[in-house]
C-alpha atoms as a PDB file:
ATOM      1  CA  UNK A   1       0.000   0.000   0.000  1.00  0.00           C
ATOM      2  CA  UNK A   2       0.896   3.731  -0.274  1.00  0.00           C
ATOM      3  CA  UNK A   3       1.360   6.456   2.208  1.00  0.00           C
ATOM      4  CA  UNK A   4       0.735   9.920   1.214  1.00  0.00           C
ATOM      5  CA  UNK A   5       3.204  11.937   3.843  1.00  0.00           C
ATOM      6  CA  UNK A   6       1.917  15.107   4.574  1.00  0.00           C
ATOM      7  CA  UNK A   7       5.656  17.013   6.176  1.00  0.00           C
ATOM      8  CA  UNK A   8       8.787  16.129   6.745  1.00  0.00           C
ATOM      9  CA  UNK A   9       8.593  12.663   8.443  1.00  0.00           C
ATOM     10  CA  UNK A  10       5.954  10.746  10.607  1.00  0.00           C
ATOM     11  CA  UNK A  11       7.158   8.933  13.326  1.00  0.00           C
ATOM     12  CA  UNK A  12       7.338   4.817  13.022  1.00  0.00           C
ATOM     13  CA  UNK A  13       4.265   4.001  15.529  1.00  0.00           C
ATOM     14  CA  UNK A  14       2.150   6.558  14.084  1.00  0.00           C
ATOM     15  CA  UNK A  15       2.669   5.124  10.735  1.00  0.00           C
ATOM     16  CA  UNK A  16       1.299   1.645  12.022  1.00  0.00           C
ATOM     17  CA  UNK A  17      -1.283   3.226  13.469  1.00  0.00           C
ATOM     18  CA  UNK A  18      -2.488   5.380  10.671  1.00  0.00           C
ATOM     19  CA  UNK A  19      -1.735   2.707   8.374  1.00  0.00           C
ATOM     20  CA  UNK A  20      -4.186   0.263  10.339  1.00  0.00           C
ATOM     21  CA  UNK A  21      -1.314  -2.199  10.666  1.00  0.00           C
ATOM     22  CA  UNK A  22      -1.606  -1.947  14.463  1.00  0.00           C
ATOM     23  CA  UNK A  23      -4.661  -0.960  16.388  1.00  0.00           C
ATOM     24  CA  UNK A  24      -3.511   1.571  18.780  1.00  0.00           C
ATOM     25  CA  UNK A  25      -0.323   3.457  19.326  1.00  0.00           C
ATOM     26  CA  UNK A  26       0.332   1.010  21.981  1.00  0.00           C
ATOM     27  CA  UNK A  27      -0.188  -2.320  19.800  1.00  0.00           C
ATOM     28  CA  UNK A  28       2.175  -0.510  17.561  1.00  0.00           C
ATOM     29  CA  UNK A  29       4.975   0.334  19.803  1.00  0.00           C
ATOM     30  CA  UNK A  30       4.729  -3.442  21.041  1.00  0.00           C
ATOM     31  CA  UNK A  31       5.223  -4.385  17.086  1.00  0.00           C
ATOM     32  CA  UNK A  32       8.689  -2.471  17.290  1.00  0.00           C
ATOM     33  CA  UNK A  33      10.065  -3.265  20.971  1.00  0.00           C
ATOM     34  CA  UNK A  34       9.241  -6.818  19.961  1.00  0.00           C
ATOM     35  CA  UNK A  35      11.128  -6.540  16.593  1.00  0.00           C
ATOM     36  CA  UNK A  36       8.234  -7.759  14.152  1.00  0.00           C
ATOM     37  CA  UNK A  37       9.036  -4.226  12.323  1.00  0.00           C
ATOM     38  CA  UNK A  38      11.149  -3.805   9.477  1.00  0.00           C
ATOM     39  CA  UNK A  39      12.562  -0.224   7.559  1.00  0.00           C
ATOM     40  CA  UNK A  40      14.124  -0.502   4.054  1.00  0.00           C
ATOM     41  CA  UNK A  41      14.500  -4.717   4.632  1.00  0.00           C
ATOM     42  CA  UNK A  42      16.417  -3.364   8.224  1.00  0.00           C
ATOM     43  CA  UNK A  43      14.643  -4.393  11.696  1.00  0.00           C
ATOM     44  CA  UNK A  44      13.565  -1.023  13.343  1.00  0.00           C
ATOM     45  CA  UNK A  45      13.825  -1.160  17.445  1.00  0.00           C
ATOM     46  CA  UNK A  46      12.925   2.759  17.706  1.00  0.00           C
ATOM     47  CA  UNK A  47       9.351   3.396  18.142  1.00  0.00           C
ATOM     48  CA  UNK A  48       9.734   6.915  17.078  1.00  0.00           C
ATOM     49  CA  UNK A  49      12.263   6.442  14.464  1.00  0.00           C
ATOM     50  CA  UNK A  50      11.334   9.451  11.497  1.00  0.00           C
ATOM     51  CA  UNK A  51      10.002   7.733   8.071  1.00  0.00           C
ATOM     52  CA  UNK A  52      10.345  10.100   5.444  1.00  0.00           C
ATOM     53  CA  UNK A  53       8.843  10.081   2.078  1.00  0.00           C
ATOM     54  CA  UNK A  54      10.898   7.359  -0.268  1.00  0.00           C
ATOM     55  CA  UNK A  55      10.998   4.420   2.699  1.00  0.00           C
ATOM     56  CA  UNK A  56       9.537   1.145   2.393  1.00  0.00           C
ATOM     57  CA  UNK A  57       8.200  -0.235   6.062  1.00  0.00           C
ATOM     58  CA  UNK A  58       6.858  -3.875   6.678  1.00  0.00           C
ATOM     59  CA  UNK A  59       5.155  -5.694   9.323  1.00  0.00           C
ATOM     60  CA  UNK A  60       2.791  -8.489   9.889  1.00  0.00           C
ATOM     61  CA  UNK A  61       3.165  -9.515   6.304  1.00  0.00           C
ATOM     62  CA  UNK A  62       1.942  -6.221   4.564  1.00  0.00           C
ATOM     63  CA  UNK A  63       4.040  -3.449   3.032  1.00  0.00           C
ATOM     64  CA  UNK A  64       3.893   0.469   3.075  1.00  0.00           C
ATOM     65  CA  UNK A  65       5.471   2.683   0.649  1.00  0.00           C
ATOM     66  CA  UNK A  66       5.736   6.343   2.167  1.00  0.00           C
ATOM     67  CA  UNK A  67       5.653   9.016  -0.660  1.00  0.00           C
ATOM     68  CA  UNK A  68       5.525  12.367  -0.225  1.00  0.00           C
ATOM     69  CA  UNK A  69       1.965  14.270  -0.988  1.00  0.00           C
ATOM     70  CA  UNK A  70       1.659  16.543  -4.011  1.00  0.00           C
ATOM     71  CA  UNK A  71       2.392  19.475  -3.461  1.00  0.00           C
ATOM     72  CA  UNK A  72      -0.339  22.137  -3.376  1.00  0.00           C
END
């Protein structure tokens, strides 16, 4: 699926979250501490690691390709 980021970044958990991938901010910073959360093919331990626009994350089997929005 693709992300439309709106700024400079949006922080790992919030992605999951806004994403649907995880439930609640807290189901999604248990994804991360529990290392079921990859960046670019890397495992991602920080919950708040910045995703910027261009950055492929994964988790529970799906895929999300951040792109930045159009710009206005």
């Amino acid at each position: 699926m693709d992300f439309e980021l709106r700024g400079e970044f949006i922080p790992l958990d919030a992605l999951l979250k806004a994403t649907g991938i995880a439930s609640s901010g807290g189901v999604a910073k248990m994804m991360v501490a529990a290392g079921d959360v990859q960046v670019n093919g890397h495992r991602e331990l920080r919950k708040t690691c910045k995703i910027r626009a261009g950055q492929v994350v994964s988790a529970l089997g799906r895929q999300v390709r951040v792109q930045a929005a159009p710009q206005a």
